[in-house]
N, C-alpha and C. Protein backbone atom coordinates (compact mmCIF):
# COMPACT_ATOMS: atom_id res chain seq x y z
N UNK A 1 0.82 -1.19 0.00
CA UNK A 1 0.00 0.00 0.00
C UNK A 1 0.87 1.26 0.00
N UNK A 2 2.02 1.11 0.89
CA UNK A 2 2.57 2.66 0.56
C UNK A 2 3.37 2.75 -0.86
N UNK A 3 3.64 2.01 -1.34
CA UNK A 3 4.36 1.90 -2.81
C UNK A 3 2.94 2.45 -3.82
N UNK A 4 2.05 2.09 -4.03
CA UNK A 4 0.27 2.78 -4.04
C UNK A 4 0.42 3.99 -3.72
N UNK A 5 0.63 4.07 -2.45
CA UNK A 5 0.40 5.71 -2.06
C UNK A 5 1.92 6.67 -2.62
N UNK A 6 2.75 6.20 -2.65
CA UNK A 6 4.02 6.64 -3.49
C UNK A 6 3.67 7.29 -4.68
N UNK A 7 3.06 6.49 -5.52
CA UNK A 7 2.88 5.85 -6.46
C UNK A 7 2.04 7.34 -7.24
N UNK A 8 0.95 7.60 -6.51
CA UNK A 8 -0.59 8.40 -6.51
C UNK A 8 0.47 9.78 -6.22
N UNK A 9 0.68 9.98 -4.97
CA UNK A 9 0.99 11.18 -4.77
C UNK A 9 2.20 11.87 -5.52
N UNK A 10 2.76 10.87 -6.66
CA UNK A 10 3.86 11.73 -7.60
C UNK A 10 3.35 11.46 -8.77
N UNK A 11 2.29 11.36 -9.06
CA UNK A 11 1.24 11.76 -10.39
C UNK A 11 0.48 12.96 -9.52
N UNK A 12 0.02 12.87 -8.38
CA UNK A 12 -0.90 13.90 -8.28
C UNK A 12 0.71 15.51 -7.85
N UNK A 13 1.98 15.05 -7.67
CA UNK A 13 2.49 16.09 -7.16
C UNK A 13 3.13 17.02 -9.20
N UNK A 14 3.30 15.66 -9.68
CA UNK A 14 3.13 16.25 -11.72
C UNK A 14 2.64 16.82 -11.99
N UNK A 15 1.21 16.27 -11.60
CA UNK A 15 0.30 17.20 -12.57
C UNK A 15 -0.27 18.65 -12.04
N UNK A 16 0.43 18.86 -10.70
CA UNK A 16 0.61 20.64 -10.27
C UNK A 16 1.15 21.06 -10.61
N UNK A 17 2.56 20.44 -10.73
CA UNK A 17 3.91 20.82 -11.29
C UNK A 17 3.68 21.44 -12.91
N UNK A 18 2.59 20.95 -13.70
CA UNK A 18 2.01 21.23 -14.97
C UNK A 18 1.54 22.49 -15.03
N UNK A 19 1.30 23.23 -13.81
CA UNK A 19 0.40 24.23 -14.06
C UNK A 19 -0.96 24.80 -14.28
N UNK A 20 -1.70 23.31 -14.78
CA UNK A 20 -2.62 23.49 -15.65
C UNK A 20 -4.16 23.13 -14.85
N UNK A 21 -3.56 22.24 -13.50
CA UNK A 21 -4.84 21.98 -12.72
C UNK A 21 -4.62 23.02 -11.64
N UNK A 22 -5.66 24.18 -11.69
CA UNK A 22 -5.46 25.05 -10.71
C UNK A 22 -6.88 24.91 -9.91
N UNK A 23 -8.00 24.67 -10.82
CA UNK A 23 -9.16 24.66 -10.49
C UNK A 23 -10.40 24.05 -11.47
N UNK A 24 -11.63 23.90 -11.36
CA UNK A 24 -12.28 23.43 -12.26
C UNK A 24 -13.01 21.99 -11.94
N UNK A 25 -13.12 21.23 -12.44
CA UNK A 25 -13.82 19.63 -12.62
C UNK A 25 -12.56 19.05 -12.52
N UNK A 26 -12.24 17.52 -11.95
CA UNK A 26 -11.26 17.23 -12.36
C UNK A 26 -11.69 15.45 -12.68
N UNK A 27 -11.83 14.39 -12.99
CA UNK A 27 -12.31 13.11 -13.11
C UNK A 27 -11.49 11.97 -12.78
N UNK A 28 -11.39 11.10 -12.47
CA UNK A 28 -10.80 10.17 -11.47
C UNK A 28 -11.51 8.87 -12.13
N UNK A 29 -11.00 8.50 -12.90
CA UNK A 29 -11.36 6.83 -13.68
C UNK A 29 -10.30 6.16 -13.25
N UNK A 30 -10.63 5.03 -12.19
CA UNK A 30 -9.54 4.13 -11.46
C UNK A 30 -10.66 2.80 -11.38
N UNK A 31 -9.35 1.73 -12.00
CA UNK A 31 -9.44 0.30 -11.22
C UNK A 31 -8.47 0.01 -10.90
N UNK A 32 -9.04 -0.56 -9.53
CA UNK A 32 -8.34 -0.76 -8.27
C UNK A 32 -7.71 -2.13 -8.56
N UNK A 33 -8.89 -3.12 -9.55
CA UNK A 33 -8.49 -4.02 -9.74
C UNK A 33 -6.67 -4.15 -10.31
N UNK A 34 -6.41 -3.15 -11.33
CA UNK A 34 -5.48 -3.01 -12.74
C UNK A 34 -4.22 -2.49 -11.59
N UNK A 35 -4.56 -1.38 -10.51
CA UNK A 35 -3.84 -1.02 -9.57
C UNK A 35 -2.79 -2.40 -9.01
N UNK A 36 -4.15 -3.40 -8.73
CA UNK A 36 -3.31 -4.71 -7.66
C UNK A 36 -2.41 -5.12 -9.09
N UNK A 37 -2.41 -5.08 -10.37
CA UNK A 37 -2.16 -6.18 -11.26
C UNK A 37 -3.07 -7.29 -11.44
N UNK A 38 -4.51 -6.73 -11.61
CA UNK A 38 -5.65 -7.79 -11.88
C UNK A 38 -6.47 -7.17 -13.37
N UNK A 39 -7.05 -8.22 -13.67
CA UNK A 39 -7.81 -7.42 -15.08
C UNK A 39 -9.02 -6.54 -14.42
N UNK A 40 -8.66 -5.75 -15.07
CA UNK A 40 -10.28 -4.72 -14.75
C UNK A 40 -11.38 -5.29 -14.47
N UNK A 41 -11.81 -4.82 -13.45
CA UNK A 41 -13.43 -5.49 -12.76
C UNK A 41 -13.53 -6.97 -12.12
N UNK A 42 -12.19 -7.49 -12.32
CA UNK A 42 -12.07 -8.68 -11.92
C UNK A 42 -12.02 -8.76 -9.83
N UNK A 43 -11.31 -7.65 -9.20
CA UNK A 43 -10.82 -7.74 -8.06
C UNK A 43 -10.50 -6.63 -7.20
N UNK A 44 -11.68 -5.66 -7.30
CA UNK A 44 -11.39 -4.08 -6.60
C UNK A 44 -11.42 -4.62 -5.33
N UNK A 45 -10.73 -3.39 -4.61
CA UNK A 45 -10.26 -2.76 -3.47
C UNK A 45 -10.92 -1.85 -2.38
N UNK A 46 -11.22 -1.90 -1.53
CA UNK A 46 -11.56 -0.50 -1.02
C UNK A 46 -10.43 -0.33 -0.38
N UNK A 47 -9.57 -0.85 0.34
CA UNK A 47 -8.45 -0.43 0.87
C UNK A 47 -7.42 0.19 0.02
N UNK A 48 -7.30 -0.38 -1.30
CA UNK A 48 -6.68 0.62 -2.64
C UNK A 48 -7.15 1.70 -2.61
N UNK A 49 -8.74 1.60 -2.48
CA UNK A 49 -9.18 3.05 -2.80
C UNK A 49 -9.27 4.26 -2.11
N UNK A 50 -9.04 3.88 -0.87
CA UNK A 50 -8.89 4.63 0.59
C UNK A 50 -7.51 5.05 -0.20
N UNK A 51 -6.62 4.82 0.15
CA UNK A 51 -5.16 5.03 -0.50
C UNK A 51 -5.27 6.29 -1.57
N UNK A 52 -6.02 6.07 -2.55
CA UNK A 52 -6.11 6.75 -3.51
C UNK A 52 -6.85 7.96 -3.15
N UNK A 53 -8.18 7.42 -2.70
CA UNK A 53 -8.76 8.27 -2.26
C UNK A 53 -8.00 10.15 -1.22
N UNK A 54 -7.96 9.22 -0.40
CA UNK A 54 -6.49 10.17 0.64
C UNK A 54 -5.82 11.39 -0.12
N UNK A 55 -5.31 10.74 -1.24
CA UNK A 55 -4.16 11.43 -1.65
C UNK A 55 -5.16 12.48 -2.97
N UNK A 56 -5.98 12.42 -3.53
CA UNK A 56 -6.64 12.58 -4.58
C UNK A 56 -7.41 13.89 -3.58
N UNK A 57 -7.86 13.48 -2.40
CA UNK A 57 -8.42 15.08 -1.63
C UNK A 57 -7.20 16.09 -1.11
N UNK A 58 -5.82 15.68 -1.01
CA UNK A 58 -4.88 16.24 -0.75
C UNK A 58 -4.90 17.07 -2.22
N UNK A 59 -4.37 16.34 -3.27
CA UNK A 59 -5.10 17.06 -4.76
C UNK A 59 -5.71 18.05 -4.51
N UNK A 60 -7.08 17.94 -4.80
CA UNK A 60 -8.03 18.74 -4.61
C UNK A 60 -7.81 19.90 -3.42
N UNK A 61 -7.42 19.58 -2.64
CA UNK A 61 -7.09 20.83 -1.25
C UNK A 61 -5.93 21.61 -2.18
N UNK A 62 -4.76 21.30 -2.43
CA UNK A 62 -3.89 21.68 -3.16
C UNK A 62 -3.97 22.75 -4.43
N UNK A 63 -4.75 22.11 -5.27
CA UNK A 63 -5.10 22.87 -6.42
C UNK A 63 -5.96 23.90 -6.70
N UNK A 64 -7.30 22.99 -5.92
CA UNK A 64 -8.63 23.88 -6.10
C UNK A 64 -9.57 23.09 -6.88
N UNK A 65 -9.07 22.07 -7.64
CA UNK A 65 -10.40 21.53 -8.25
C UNK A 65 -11.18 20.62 -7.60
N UNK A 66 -12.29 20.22 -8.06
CA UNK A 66 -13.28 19.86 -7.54
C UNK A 66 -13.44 18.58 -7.91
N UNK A 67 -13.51 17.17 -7.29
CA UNK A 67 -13.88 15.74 -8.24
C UNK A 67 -14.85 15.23 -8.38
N UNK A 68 -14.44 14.19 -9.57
CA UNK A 68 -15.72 13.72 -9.82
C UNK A 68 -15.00 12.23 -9.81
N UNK A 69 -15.37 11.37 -9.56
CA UNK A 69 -15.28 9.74 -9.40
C UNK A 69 -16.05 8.71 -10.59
N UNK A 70 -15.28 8.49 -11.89
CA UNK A 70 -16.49 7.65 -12.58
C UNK A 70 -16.44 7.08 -11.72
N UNK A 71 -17.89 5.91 -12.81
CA UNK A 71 -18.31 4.75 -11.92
C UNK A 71 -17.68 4.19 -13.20
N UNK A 72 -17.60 1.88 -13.29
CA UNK A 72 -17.65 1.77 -14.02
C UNK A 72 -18.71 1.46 -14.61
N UNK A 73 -18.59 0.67 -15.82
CA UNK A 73 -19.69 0.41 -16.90
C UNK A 73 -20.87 0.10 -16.65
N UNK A 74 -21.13 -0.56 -15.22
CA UNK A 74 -22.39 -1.23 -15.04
C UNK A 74 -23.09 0.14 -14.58
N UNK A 75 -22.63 0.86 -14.08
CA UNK A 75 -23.63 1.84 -13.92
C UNK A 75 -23.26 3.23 -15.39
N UNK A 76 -22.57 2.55 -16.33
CA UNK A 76 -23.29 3.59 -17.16
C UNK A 76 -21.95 4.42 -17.17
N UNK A 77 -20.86 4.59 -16.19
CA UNK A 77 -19.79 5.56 -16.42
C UNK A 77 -20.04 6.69 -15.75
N UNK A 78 -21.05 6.68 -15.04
CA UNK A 78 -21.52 7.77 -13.84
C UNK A 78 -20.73 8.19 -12.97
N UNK A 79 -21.38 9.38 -12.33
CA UNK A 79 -19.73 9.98 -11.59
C UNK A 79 -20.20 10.32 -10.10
N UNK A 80 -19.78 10.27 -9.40
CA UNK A 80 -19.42 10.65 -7.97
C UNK A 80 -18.97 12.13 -7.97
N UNK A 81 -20.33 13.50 -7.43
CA UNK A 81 -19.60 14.41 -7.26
C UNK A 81 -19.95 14.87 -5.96
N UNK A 82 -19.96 15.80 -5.49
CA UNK A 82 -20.73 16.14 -4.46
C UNK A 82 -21.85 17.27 -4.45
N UNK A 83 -22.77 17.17 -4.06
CA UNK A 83 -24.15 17.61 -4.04
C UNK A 83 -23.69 19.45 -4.80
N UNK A 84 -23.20 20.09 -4.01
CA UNK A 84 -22.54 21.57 -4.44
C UNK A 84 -22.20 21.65 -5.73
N UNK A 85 -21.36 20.64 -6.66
CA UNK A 85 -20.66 20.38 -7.93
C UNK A 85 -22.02 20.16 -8.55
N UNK A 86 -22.93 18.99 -8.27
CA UNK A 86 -24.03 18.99 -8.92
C UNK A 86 -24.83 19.86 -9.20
N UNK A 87 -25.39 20.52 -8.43
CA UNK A 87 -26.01 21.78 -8.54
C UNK A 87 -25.36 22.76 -9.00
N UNK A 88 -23.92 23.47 -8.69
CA UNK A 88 -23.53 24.55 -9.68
C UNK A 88 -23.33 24.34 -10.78
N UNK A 89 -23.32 23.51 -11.08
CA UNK A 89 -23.31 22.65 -12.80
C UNK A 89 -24.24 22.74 -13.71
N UNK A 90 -25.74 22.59 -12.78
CA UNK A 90 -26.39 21.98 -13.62
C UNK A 90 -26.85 20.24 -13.82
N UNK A 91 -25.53 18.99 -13.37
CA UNK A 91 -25.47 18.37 -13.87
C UNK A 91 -27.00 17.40 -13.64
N UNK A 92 -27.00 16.44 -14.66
CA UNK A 92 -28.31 15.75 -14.41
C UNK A 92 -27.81 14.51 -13.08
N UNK A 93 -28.39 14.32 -11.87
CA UNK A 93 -28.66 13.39 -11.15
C UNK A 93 -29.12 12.16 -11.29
N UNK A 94 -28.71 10.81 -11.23
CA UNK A 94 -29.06 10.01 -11.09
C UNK A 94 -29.49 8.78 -10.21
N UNK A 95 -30.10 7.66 -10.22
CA UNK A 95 -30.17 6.91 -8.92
C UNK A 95 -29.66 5.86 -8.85
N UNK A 96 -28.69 5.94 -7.80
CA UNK A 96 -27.74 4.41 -8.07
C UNK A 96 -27.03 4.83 -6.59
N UNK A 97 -26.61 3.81 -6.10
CA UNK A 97 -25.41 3.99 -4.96
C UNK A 97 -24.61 3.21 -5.68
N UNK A 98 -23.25 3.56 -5.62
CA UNK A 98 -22.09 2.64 -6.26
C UNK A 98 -21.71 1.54 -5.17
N UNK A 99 -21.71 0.48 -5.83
CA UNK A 99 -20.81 -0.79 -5.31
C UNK A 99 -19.74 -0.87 -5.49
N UNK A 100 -18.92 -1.70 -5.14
CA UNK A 100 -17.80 -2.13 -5.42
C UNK A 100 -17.84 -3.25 -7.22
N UNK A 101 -19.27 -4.13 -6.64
CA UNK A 101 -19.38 -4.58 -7.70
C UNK A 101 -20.42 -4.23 -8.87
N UNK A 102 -20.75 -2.99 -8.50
CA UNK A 102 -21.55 -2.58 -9.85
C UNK A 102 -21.66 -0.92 -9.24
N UNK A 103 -20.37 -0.19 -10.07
CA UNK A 103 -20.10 0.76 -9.81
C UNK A 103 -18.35 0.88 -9.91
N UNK A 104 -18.22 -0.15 -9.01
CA UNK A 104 -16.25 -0.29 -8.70
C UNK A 104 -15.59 0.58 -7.39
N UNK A 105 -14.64 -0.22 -6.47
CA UNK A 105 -14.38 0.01 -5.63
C UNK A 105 -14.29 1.64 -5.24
N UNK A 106 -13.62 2.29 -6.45
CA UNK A 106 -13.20 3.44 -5.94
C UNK A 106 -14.32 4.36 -5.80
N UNK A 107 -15.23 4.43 -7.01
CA UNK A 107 -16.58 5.41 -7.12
C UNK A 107 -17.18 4.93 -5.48
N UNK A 108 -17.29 4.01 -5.49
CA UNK A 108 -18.09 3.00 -3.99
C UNK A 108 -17.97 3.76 -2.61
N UNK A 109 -15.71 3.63 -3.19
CA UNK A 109 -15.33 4.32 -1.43
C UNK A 109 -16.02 6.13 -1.82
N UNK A 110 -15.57 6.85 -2.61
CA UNK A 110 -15.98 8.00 -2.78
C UNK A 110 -17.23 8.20 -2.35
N UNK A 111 -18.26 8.00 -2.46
CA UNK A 111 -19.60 7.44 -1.99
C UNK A 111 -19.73 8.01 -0.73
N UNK A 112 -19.33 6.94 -0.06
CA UNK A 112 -19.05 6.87 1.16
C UNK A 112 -18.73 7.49 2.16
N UNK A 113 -17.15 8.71 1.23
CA UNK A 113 -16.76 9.33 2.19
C UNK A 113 -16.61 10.97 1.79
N UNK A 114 -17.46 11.03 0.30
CA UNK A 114 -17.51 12.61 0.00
C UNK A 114 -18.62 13.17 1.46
N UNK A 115 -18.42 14.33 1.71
CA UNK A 115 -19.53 14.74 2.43
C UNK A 115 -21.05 14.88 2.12
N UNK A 116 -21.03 15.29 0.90
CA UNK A 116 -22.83 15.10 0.76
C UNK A 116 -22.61 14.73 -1.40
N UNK A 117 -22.13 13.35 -0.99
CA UNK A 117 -22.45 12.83 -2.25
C UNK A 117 -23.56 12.90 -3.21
N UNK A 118 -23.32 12.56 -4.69
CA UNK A 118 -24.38 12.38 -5.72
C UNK A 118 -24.20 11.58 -6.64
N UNK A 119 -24.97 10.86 -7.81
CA UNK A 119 -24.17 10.31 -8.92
C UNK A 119 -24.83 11.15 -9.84
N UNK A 120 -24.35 11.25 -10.86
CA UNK A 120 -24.59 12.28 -12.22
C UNK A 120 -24.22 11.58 -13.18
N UNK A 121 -25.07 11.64 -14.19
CA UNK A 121 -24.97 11.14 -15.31
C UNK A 121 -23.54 11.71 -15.99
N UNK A 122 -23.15 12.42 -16.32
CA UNK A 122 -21.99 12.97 -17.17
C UNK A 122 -21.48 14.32 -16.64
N UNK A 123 -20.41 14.83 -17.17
CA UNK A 123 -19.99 15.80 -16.54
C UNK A 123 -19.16 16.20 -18.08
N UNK A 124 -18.54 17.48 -17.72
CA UNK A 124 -17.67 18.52 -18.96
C UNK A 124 -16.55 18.90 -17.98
N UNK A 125 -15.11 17.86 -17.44
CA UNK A 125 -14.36 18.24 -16.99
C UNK A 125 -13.35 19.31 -17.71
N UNK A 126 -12.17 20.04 -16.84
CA UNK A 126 -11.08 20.36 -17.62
C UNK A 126 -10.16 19.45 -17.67
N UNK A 127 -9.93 18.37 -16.83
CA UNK A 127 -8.74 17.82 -16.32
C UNK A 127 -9.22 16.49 -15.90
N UNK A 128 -8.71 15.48 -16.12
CA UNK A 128 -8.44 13.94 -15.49
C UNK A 128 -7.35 13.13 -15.56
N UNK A 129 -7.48 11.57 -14.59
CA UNK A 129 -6.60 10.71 -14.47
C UNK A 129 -7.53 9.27 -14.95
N UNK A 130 -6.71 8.90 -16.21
CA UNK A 130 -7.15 7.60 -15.74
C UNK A 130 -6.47 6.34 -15.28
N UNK A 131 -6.35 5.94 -14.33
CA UNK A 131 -5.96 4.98 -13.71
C UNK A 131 -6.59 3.32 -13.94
N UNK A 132 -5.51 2.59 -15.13
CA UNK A 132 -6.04 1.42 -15.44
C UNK A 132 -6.83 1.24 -16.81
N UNK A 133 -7.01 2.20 -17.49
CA UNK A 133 -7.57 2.31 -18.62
C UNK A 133 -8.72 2.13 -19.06
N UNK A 134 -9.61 3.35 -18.02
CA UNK A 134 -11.03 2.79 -17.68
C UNK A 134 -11.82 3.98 -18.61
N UNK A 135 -11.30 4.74 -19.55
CA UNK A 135 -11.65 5.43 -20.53
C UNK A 135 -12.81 6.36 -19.67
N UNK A 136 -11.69 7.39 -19.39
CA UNK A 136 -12.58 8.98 -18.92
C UNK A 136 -12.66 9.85 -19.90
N UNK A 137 -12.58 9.85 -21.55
CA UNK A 137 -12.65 10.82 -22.30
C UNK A 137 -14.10 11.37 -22.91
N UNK A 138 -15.07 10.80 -22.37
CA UNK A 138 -16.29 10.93 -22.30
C UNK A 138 -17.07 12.22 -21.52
N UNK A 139 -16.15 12.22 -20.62
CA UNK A 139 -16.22 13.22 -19.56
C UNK A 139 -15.22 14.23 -19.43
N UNK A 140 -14.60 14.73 -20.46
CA UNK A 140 -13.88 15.91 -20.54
C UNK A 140 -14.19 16.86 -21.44
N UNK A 141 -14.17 17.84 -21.22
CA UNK A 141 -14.19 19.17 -22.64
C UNK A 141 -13.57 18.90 -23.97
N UNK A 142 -14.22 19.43 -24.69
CA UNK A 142 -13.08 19.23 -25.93
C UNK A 142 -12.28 20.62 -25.60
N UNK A 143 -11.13 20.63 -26.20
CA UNK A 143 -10.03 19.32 -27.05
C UNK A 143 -9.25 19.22 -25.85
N UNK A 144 -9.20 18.14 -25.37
CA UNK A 144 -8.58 16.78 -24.85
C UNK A 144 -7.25 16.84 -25.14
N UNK A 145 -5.72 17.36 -24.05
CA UNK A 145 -4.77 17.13 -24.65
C UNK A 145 -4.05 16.50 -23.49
N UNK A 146 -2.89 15.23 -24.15
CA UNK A 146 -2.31 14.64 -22.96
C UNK A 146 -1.41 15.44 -21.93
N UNK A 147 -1.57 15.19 -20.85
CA UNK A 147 0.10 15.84 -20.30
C UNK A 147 0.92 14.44 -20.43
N UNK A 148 2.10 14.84 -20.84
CA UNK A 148 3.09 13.81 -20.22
C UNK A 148 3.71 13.75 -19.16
N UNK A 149 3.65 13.29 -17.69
CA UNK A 149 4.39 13.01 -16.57
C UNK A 149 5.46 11.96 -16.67
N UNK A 150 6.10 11.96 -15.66
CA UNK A 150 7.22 11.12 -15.34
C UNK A 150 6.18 9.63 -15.61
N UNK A 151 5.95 10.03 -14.25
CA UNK A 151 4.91 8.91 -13.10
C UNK A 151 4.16 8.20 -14.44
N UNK A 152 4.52 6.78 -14.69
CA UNK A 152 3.71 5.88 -15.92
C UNK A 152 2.37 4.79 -15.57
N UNK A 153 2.78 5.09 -14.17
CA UNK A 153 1.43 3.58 -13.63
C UNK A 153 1.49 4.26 -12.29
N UNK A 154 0.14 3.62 -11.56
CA UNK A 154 -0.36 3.66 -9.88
C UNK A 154 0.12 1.85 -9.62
N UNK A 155 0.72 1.58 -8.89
CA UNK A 155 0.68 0.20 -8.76
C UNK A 155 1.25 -0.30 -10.22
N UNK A 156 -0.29 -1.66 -10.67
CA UNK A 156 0.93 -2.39 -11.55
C UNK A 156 -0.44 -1.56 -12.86
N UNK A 157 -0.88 -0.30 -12.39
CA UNK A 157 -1.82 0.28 -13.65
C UNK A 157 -1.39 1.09 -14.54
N UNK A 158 -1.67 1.23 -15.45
CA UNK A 158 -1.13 2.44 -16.36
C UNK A 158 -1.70 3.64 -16.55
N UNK A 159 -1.75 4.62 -16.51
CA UNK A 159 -1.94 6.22 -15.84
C UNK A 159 -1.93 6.63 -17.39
N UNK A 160 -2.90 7.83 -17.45
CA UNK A 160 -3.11 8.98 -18.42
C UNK A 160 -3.55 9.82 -17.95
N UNK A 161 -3.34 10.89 -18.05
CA UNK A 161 -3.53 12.47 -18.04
C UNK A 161 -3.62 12.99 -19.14
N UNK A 162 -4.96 14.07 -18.83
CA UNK A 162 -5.09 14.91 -20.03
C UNK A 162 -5.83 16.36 -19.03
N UNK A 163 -5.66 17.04 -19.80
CA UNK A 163 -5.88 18.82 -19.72
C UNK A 163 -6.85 19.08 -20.87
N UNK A 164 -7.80 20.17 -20.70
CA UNK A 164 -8.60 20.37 -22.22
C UNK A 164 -8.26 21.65 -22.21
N UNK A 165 -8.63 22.21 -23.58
CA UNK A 165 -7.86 23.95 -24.36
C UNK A 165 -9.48 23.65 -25.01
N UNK A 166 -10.22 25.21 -24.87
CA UNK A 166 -11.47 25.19 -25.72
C UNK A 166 -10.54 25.10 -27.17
N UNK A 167 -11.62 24.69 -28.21
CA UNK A 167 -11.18 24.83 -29.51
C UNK A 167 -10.89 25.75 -30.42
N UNK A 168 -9.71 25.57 -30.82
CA UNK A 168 -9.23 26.77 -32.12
C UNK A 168 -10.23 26.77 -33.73
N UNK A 169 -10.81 27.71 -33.64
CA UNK A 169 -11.47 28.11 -34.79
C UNK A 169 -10.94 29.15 -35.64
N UNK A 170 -11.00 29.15 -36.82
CA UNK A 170 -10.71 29.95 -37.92
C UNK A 170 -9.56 29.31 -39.00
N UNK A 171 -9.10 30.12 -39.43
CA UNK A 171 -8.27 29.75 -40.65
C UNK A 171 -6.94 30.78 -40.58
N UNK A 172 -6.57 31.01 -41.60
CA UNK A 172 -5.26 31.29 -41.95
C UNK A 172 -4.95 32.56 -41.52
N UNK A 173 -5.84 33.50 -41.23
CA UNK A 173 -6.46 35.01 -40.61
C UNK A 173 -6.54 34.89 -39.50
N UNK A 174 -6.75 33.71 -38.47
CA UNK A 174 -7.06 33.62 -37.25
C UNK A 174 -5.97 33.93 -36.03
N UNK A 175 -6.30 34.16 -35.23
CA UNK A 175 -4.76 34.76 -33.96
C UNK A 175 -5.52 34.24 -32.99
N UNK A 176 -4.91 33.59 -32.34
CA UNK A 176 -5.52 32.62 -30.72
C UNK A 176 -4.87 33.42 -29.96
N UNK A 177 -4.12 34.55 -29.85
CA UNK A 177 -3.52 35.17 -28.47
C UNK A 177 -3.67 36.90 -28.65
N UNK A 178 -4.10 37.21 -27.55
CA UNK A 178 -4.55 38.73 -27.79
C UNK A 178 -3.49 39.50 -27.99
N UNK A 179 -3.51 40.53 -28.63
CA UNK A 179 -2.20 41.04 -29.02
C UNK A 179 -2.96 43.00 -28.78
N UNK A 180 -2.44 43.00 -27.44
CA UNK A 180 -2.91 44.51 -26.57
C UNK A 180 -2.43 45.63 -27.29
N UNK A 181 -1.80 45.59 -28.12
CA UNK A 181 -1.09 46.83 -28.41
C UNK A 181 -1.50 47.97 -29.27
């Protein structure tokens, strides 16, 4: 577990180091299973996810952004935010409590231990992790760009990060940076 928690807290100490998560949505697609070195959905954790969990609100205290927890597939890819996120959003609410086994450990522990939890159908993050390759690009803004970190896996999982930039429009006339002068 502390090789886990090693592990988490120098992806989550990167992707400050990036600059780019200061504030905003941020999404959290983890199996706990892929974490131990198990196939996805085969063998979650809550004690992984505590771990993760921990370090992921240190995140959030740190930066400023706000999370969201998919779920997995059985519920649809639904997210774990907390009641405040839901409502300043907008987002649509749904009815489900996450399991471990229909939902996945981590959305489950989140659950559990956000203060006034929700599940939501979808969300328009700036920023996520996915942990294990549980495909959070569903739930980000366009355009979707990777960061590259050191940090390559949580455990025995493989890690992605991405940041979103609204989209560049125009053509050959176009200037994306204000020019004051």
């Amino acid at each position: 577990m502390k090789a886990i928690q090693q592990d988490v807290s120098t992806v989550a100490r990167q992707l400050l180091e990036t600059g780019y998560m200061k504030d905003g949505l941020f999404v959290i697609g983890c199996s706990t299973s892929e974490v131990a070195g198990e196939r996805i959905g085969s063998s979650g954790s809550e004690s992984i996810a505590e771990v993760l969990f921990e370090e992921w609100q240190k995140f959030s205290k740190q930066s400023g952004a706000k999370l969201a927890f998919q779920c997995c597939e059985h519920l649809n890819r639904s997210l774990v935010v907390e009641r405040e996120v839901q409502q300043a959003c907008g987002y649509t609410e749904v009815t489900a409590v996450p399991v471990p086994r229909a939902g996945g450990s981590m959305a489950s522990y989140a659950f559990k231990h956000l203060n006034n939890p929700v599940l939501v159908e979808s969300v328009q993050a700036q920023g996520g992790v996915d942990i294990g390759d549980t495909l959070i690009g569903m739930h980000l803004k366009r355009v979707a760009i990777p960061l590259r970190i050191e940090q390559k896996s949580i455990g025995q999982a493989h890690v992605t990060v991405a940041r979103t930039r609204p989209p560049l429009i125009g053509g050959a006339r176009a200037m994306y940076e204000r020019n004051e002068a």
